[in-house]
PDB file of N, CA and C in Angstrom:
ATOM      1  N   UNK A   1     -33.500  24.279 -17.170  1.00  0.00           N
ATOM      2  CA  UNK A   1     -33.826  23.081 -16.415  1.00  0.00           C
ATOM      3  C   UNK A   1     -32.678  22.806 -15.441  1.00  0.00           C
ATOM      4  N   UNK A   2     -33.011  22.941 -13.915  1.00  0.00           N
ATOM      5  CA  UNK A   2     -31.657  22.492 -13.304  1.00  0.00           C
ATOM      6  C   UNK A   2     -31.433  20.920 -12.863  1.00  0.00           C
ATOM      7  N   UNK A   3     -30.092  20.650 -13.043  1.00  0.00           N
ATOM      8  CA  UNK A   3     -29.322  19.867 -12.969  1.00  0.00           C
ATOM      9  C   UNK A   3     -30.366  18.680 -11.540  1.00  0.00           C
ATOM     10  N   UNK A   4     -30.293  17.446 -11.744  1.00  0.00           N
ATOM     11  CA  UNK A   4     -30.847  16.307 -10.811  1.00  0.00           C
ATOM     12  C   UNK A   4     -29.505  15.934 -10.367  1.00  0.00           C
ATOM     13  N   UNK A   5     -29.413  16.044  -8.852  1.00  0.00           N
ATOM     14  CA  UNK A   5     -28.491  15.213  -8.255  1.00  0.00           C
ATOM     15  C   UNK A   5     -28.478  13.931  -8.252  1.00  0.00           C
ATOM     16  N   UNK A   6     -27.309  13.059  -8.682  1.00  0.00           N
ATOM     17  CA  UNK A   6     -27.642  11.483  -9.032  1.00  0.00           C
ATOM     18  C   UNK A   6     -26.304  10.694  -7.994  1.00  0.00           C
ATOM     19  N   UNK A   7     -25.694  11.230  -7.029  1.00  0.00           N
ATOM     20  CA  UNK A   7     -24.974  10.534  -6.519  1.00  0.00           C
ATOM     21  C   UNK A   7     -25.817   9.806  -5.224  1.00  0.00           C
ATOM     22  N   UNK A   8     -24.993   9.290  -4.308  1.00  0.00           N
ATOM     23  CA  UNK A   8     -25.392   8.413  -3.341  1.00  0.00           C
ATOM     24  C   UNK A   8     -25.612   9.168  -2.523  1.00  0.00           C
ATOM     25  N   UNK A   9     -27.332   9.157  -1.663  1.00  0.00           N
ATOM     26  CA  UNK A   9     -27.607   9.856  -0.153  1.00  0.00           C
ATOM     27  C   UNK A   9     -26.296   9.664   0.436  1.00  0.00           C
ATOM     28  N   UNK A  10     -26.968  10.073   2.338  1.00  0.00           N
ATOM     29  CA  UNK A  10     -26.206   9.666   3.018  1.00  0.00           C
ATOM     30  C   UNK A  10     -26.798   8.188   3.938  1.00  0.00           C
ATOM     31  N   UNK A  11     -27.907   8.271   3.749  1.00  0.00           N
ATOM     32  CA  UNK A  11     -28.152   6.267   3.746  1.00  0.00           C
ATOM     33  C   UNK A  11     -27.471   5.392   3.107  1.00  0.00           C
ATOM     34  N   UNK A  12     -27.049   5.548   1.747  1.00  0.00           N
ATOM     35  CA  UNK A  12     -26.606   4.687   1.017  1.00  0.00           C
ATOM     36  C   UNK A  12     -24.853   4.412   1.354  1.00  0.00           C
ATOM     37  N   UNK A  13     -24.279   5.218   2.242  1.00  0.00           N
ATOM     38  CA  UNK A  13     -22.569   5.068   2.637  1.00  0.00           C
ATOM     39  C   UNK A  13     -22.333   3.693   2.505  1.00  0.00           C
ATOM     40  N   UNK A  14     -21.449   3.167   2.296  1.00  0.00           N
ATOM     41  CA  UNK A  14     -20.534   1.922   2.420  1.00  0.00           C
ATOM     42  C   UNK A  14     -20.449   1.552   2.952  1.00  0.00           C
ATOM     43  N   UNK A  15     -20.619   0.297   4.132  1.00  0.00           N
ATOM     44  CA  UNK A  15     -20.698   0.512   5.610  1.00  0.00           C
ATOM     45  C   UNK A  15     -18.535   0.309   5.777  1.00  0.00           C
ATOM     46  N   UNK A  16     -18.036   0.711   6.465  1.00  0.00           N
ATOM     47  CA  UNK A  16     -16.633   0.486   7.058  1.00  0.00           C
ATOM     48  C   UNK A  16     -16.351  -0.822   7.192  1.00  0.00           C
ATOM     49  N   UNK A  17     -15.492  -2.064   7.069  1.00  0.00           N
ATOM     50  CA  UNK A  17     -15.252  -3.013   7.980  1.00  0.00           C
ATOM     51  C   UNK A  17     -14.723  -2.849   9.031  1.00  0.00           C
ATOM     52  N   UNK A  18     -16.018  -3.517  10.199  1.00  0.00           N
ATOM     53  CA  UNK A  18     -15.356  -3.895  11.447  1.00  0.00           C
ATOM     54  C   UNK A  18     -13.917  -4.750  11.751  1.00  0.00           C
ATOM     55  N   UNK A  19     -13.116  -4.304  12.186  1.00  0.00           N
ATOM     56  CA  UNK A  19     -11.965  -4.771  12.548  1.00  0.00           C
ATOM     57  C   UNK A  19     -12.239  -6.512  13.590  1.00  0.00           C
ATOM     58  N   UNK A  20     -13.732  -6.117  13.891  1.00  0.00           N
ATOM     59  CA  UNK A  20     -14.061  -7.817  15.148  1.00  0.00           C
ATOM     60  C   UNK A  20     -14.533  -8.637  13.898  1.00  0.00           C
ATOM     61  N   UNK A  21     -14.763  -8.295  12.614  1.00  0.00           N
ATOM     62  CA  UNK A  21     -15.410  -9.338  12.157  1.00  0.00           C
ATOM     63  C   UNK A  21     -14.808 -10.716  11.315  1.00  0.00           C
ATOM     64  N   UNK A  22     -15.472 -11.321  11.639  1.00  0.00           N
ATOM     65  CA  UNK A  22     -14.913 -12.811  11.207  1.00  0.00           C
ATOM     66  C   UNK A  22     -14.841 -13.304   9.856  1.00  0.00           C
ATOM     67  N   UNK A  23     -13.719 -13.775   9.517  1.00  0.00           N
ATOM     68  CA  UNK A  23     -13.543 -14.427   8.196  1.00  0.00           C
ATOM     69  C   UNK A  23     -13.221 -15.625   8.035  1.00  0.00           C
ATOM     70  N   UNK A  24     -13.925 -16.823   7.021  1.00  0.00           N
ATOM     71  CA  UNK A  24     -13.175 -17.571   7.342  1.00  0.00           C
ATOM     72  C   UNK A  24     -11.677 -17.645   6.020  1.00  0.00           C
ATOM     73  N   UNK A  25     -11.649 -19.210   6.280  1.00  0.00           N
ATOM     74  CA  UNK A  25      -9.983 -19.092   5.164  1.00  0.00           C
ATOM     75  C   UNK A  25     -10.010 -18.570   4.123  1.00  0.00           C
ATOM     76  N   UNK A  26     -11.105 -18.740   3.652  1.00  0.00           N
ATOM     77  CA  UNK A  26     -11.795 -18.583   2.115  1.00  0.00           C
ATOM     78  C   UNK A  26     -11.546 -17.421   1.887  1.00  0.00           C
ATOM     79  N   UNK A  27     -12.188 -16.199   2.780  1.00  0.00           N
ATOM     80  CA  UNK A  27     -12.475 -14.991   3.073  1.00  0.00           C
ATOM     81  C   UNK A  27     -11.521 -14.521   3.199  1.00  0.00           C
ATOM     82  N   UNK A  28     -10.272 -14.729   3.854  1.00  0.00           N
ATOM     83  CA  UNK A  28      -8.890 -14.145   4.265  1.00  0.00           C
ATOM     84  C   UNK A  28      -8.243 -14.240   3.105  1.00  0.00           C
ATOM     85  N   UNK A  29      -7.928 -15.652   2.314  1.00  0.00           N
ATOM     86  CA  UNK A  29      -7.402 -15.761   1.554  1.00  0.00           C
ATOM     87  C   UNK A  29      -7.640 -14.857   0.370  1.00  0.00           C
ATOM     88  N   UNK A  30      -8.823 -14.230   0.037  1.00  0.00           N
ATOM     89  CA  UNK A  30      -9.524 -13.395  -0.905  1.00  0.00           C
ATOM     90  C   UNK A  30      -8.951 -12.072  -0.101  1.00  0.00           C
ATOM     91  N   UNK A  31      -8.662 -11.816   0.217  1.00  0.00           N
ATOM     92  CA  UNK A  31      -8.308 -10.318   1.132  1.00  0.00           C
ATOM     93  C   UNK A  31      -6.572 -10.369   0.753  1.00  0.00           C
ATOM     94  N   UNK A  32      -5.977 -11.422   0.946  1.00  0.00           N
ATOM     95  CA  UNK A  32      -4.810 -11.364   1.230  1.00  0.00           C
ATOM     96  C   UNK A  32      -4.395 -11.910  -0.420  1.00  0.00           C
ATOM     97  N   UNK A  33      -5.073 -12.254  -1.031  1.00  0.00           N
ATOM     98  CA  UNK A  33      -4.254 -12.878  -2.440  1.00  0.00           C
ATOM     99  C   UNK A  33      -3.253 -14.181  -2.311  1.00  0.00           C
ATOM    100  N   UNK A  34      -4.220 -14.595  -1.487  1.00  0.00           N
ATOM    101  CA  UNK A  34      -3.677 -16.395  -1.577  1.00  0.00           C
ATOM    102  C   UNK A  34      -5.024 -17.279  -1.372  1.00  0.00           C
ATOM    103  N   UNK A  35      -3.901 -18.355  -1.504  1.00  0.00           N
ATOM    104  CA  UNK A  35      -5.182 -19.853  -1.477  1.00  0.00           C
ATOM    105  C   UNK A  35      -5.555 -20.077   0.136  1.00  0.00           C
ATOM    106  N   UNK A  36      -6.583 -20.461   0.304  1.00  0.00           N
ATOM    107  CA  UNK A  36      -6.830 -20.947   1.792  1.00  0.00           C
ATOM    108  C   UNK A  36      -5.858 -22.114   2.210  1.00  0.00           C
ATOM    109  N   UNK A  37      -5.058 -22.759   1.577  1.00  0.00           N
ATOM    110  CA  UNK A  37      -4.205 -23.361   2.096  1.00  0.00           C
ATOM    111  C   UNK A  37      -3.479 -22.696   2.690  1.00  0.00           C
ATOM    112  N   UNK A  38      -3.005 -21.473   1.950  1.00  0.00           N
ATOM    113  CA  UNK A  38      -1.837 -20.964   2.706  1.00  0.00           C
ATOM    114  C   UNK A  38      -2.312 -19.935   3.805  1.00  0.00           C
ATOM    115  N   UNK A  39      -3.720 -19.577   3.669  1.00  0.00           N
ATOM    116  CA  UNK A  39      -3.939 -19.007   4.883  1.00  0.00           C
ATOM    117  C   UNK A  39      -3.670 -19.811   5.746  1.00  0.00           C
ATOM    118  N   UNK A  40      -4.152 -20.809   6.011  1.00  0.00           N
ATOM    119  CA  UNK A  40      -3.762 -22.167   6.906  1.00  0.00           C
ATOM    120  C   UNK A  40      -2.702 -22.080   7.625  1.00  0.00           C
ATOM    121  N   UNK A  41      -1.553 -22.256   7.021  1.00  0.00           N
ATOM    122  CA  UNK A  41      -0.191 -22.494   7.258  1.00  0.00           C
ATOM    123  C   UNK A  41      -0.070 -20.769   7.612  1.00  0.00           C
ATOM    124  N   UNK A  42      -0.477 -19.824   7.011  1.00  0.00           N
ATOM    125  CA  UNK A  42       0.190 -19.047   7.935  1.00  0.00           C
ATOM    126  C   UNK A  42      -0.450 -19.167   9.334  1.00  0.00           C
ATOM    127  N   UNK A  43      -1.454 -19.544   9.653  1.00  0.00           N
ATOM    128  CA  UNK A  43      -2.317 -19.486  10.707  1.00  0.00           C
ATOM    129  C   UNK A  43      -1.561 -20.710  11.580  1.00  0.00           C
ATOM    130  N   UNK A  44      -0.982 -21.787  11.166  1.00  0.00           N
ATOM    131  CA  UNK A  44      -0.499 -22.813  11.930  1.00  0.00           C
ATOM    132  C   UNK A  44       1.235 -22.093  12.424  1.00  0.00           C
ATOM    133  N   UNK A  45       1.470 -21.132  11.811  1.00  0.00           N
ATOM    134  CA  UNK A  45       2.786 -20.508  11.457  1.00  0.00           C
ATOM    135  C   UNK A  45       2.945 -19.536  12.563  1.00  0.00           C
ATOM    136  N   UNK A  46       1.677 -19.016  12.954  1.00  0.00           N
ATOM    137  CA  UNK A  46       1.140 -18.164  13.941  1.00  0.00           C
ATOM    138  C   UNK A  46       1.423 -16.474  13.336  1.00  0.00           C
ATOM    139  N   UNK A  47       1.556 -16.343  12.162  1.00  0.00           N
ATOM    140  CA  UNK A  47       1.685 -15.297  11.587  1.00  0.00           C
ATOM    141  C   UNK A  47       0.444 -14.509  11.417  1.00  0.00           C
ATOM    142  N   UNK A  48      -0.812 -15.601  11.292  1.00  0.00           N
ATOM    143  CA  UNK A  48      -2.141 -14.903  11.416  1.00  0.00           C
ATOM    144  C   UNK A  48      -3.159 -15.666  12.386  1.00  0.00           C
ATOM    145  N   UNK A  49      -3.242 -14.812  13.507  1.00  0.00           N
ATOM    146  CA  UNK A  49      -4.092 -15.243  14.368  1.00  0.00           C
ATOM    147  C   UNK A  49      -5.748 -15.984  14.290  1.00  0.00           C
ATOM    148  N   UNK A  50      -5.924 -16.867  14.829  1.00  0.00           N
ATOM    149  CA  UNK A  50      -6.929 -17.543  14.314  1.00  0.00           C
ATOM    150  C   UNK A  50      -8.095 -18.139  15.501  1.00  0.00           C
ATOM    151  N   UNK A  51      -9.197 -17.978  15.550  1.00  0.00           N
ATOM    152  CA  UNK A  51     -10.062 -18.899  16.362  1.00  0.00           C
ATOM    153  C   UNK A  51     -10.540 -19.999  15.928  1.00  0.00           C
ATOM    154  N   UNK A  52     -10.797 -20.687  17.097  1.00  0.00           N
ATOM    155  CA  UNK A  52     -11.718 -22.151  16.418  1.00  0.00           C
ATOM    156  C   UNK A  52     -12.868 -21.884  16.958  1.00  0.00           C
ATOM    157  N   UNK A  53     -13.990 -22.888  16.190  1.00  0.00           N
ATOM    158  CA  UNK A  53     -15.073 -22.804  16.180  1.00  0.00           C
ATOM    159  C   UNK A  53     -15.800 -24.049  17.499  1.00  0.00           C
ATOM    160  N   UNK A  54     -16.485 -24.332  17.644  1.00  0.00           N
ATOM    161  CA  UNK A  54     -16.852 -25.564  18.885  1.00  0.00           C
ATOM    162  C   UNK A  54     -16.365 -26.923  17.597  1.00  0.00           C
ATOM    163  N   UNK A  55     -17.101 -26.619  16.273  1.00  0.00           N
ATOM    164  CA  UNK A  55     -16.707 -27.624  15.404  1.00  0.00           C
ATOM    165  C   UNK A  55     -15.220 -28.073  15.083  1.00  0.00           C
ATOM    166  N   UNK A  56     -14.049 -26.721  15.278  1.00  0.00           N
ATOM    167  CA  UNK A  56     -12.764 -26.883  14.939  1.00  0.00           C
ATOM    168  C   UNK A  56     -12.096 -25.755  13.821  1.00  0.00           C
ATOM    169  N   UNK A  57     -13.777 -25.395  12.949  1.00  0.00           N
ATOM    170  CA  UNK A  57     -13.045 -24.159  11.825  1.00  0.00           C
ATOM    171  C   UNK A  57     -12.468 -23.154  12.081  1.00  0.00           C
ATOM    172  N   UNK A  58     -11.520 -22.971  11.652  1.00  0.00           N
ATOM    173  CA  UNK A  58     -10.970 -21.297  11.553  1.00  0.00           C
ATOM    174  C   UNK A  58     -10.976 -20.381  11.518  1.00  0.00           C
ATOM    175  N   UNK A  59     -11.540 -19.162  12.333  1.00  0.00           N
ATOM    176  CA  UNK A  59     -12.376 -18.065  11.914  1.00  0.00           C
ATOM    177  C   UNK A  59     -10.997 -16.868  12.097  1.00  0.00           C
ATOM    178  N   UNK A  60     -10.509 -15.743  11.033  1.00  0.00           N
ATOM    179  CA  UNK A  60      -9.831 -15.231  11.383  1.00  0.00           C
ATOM    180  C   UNK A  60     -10.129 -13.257  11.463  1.00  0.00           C
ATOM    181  N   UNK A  61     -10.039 -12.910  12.719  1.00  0.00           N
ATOM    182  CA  UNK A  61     -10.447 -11.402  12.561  1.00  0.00           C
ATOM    183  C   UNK A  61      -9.939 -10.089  11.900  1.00  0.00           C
ATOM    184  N   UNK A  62     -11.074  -9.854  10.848  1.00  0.00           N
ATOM    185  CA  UNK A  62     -10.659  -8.757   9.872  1.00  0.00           C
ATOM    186  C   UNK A  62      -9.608  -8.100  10.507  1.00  0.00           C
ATOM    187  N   UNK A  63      -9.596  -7.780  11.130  1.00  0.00           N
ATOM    188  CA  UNK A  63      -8.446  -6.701  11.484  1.00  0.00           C
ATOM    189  C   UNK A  63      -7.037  -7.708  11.905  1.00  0.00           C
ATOM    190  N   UNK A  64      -6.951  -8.651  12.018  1.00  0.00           N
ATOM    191  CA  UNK A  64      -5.357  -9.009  11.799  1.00  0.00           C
ATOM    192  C   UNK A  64      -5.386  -9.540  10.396  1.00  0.00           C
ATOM    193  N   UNK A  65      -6.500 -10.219   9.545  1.00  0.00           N
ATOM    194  CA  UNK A  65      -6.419 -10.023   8.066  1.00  0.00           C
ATOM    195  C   UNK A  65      -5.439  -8.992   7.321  1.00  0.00           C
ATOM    196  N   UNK A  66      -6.016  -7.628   7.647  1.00  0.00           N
ATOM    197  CA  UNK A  66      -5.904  -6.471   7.568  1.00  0.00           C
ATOM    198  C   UNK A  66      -4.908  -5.965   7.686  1.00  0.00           C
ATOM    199  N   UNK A  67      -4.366  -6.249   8.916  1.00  0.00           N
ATOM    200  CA  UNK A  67      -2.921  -5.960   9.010  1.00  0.00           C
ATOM    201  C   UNK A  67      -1.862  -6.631   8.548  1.00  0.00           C
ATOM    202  N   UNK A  68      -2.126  -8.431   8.320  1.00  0.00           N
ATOM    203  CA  UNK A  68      -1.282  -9.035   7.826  1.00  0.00           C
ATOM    204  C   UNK A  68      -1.113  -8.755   6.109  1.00  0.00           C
ATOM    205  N   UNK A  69      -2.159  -7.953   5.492  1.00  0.00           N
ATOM    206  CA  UNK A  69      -2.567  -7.699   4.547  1.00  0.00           C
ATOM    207  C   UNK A  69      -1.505  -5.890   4.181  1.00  0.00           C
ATOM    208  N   UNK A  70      -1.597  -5.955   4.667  1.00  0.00           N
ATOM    209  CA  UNK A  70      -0.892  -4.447   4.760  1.00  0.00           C
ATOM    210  C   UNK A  70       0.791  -4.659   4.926  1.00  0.00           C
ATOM    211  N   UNK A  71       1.020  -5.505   5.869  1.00  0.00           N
ATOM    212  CA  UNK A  71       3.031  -5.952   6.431  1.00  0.00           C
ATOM    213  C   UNK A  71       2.937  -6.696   4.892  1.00  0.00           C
ATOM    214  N   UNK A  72       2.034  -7.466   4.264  1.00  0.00           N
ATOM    215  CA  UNK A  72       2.724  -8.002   2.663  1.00  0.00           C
ATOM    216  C   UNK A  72       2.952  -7.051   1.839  1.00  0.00           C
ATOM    217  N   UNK A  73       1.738  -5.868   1.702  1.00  0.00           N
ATOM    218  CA  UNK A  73       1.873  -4.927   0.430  1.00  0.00           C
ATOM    219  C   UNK A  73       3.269  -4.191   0.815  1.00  0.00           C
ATOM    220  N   UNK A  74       3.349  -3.762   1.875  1.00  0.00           N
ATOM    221  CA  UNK A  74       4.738  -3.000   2.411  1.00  0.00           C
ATOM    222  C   UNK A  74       5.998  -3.715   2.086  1.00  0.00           C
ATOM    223  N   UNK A  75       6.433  -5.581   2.327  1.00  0.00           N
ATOM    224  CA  UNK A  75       7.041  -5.918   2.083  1.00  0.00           C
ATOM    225  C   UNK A  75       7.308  -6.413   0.580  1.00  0.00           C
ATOM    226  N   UNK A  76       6.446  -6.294  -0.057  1.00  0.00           N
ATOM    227  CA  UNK A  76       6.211  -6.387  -1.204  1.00  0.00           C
ATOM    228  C   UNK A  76       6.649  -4.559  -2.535  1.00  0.00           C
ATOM    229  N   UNK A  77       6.407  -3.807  -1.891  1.00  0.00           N
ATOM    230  CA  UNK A  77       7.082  -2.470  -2.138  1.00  0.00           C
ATOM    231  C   UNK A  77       8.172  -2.539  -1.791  1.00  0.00           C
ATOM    232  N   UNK A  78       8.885  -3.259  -0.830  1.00  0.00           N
ATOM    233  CA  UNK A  78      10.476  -2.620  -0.450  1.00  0.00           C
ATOM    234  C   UNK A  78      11.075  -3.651  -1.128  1.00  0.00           C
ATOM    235  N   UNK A  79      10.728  -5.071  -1.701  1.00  0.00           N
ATOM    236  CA  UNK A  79      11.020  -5.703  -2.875  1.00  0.00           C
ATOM    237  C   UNK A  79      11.235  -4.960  -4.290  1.00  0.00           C
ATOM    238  N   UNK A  80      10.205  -4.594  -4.570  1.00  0.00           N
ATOM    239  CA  UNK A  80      10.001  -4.173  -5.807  1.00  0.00           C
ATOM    240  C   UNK A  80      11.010  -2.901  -5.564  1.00  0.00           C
ATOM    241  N   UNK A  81      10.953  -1.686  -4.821  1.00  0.00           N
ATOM    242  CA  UNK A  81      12.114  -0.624  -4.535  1.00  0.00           C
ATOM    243  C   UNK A  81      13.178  -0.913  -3.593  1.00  0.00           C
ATOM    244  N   UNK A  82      13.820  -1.639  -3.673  1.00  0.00           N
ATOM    245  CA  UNK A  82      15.163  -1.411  -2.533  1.00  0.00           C
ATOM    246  C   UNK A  82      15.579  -0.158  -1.710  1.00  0.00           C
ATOM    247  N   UNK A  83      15.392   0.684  -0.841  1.00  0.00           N
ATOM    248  CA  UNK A  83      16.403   1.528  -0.710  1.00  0.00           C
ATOM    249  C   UNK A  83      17.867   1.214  -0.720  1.00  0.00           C
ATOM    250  N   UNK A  84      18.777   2.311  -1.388  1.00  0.00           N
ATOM    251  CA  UNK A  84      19.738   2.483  -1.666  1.00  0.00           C
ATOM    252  C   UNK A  84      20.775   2.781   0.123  1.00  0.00           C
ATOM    253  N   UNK A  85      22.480   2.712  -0.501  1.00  0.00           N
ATOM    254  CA  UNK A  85      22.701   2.878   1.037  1.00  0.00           C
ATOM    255  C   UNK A  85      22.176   3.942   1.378  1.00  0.00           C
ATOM    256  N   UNK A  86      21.808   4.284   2.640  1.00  0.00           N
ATOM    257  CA  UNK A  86      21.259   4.821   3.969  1.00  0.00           C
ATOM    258  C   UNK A  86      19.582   5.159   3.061  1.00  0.00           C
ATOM    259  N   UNK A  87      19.610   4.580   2.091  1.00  0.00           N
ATOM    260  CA  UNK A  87      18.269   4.813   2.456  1.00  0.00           C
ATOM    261  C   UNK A  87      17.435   5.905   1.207  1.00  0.00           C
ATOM    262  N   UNK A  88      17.776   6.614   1.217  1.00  0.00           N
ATOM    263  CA  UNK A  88      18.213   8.072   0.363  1.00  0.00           C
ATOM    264  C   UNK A  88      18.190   8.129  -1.284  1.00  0.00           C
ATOM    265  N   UNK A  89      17.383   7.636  -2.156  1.00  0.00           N
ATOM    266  CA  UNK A  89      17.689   7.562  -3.460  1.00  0.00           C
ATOM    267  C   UNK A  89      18.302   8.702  -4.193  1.00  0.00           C
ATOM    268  N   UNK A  90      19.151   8.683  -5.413  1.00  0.00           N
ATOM    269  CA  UNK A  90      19.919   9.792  -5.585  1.00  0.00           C
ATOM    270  C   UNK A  90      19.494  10.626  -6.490  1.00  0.00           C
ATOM    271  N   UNK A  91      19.634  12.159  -6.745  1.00  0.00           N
ATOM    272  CA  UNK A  91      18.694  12.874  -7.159  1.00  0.00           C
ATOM    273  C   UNK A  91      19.143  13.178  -8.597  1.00  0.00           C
ATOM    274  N   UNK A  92      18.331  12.624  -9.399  1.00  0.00           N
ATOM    275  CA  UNK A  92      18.431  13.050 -11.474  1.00  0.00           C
ATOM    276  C   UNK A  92      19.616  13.883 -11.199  1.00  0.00           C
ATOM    277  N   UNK A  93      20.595  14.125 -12.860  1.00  0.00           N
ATOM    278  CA  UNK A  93      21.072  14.822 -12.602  1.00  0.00           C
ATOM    279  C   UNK A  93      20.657  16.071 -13.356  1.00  0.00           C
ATOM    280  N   UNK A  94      19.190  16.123 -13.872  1.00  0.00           N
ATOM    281  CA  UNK A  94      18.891  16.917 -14.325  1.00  0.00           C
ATOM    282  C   UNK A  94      17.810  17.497 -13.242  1.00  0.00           C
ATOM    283  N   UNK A  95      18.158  17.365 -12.202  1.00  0.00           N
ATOM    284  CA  UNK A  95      17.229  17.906 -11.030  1.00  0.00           C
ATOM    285  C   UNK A  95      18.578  18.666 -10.261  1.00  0.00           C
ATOM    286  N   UNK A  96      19.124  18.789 -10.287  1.00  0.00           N
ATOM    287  CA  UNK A  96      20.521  19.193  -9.076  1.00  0.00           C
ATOM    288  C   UNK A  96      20.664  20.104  -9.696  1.00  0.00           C
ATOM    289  N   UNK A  97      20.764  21.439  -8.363  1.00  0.00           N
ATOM    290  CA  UNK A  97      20.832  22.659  -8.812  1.00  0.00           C
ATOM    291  C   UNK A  97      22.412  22.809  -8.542  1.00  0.00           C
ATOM    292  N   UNK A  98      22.858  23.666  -9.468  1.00  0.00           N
ATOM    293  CA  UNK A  98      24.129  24.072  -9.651  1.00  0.00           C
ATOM    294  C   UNK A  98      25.099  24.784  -9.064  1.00  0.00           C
ATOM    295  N   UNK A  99      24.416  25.594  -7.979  1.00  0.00           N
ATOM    296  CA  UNK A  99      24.544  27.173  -7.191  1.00  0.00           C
ATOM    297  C   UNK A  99      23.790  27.896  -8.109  1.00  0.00           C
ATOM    298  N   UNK A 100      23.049  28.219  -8.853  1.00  0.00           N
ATOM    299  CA  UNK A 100      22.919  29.396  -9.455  1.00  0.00           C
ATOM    300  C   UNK A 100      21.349  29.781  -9.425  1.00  0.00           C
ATOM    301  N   UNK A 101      20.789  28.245  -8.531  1.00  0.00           N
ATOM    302  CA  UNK A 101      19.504  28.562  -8.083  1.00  0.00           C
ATOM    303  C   UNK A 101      18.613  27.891  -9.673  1.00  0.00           C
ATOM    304  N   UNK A 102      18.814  27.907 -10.944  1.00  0.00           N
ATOM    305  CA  UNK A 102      18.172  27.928 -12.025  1.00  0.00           C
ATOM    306  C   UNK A 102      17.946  26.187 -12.363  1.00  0.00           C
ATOM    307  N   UNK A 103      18.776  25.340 -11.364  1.00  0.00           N
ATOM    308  CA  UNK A 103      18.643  24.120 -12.078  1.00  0.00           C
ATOM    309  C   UNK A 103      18.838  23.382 -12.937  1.00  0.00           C
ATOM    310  N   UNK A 104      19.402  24.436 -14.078  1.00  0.00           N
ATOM    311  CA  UNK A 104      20.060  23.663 -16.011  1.00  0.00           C
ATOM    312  C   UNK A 104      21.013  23.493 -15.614  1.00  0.00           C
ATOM    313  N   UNK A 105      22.054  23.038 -14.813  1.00  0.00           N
ATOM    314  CA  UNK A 105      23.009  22.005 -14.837  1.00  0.00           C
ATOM    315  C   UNK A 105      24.918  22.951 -15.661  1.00  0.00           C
ATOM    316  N   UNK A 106      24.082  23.951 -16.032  1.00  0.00           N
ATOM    317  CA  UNK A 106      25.023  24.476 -17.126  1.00  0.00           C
ATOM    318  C   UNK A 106      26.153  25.489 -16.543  1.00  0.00           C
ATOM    319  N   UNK A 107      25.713  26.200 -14.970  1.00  0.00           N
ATOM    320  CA  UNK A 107      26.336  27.128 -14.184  1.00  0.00           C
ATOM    321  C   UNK A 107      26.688  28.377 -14.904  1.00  0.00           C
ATOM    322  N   UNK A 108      25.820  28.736 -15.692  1.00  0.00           N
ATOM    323  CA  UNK A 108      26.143  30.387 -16.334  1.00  0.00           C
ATOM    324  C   UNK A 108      24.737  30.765 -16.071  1.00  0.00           C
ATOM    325  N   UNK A 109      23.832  30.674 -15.508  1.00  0.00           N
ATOM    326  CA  UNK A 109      22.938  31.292 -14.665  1.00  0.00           C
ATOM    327  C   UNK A 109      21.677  31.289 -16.212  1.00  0.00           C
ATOM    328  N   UNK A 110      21.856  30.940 -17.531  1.00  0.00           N
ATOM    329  CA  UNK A 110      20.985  31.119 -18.307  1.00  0.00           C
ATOM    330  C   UNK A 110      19.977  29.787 -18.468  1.00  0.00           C
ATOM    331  N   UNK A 111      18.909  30.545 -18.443  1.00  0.00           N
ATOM    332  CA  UNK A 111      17.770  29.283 -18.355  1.00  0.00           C
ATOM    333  C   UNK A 111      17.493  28.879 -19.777  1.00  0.00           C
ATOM    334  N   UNK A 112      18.104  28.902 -20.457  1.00  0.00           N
ATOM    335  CA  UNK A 112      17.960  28.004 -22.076  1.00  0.00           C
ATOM    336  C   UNK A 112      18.964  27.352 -22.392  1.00  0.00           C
ATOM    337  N   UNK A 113      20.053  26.668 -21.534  1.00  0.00           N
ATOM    338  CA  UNK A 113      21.067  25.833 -21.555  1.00  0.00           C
ATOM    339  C   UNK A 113      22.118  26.139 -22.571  1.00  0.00           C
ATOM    340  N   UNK A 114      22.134  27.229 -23.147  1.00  0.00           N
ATOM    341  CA  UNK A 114      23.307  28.163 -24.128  1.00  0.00           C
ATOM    342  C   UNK A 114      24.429  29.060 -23.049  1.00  0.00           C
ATOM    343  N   UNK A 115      25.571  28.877 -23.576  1.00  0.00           N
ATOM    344  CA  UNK A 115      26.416  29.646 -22.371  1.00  0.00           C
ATOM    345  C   UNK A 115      26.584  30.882 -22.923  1.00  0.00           C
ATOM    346  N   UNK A 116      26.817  31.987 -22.022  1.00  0.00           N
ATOM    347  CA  UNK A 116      26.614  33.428 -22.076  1.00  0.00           C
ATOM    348  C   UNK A 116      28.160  33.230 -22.772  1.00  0.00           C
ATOM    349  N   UNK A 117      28.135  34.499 -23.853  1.00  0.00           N
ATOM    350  CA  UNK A 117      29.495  34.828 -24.414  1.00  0.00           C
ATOM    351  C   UNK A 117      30.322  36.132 -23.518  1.00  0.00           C
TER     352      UNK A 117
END
């Protein structure tokens, strides 16, 4: 009996988000992992660009969402990892090869960390 394919046509794709489309605070704030207040204030802050509506609401476009969404996770990684000076983290010292090409740390060229007699 052969096998039934059960994944998704190609009708069924995901559609992409448009970068023009509109969100409001609610919506941003759910994207970005905050409260719509503080979408607000960043939006009054001018950190996230914002339209008004004829009524006055806030509509803000996925794609600076998106990006403001992206400069947090980034600044949020170089929190959590510091680079070190210049940058460069320093390498195990059970990773540093010795000269002898073999890597065990031991410099008698034997790969079972016993020194040659």
């Amino acid at each position: 009996m052969p096998f039934q394919e059960t994944g998704r046509g190609p009708e069924d794709k995901v559609p992409v988000a448009d970068p023009n489309d509109l969100l409001t605070p609610s919506d941003a704030a759910r994207v970005l992992g905050l409260s719509p207040d503080s979408v607000r204030v960043l939006s009054d802050s001018g950190r996230l660009p914002a339209m008004r509506t004829v009524s006055g609401r806030r509509l803000f476009r996925r794609g600076d969402v998106d990006r403001l969404a992206a400069e947090r996770a980034l600044h949020a990684a170089m929190r959590a990892h510091p680079p070190l000076d210049g940058g460069i983290p320093p390498v195990p010292s059970d990773l540093v090869i010795n000269g002898n090409g073999n890597g065990n740390g031991n410099g008698n060229g034997s790969s079972n960390g016993h020194k040659k007699a």
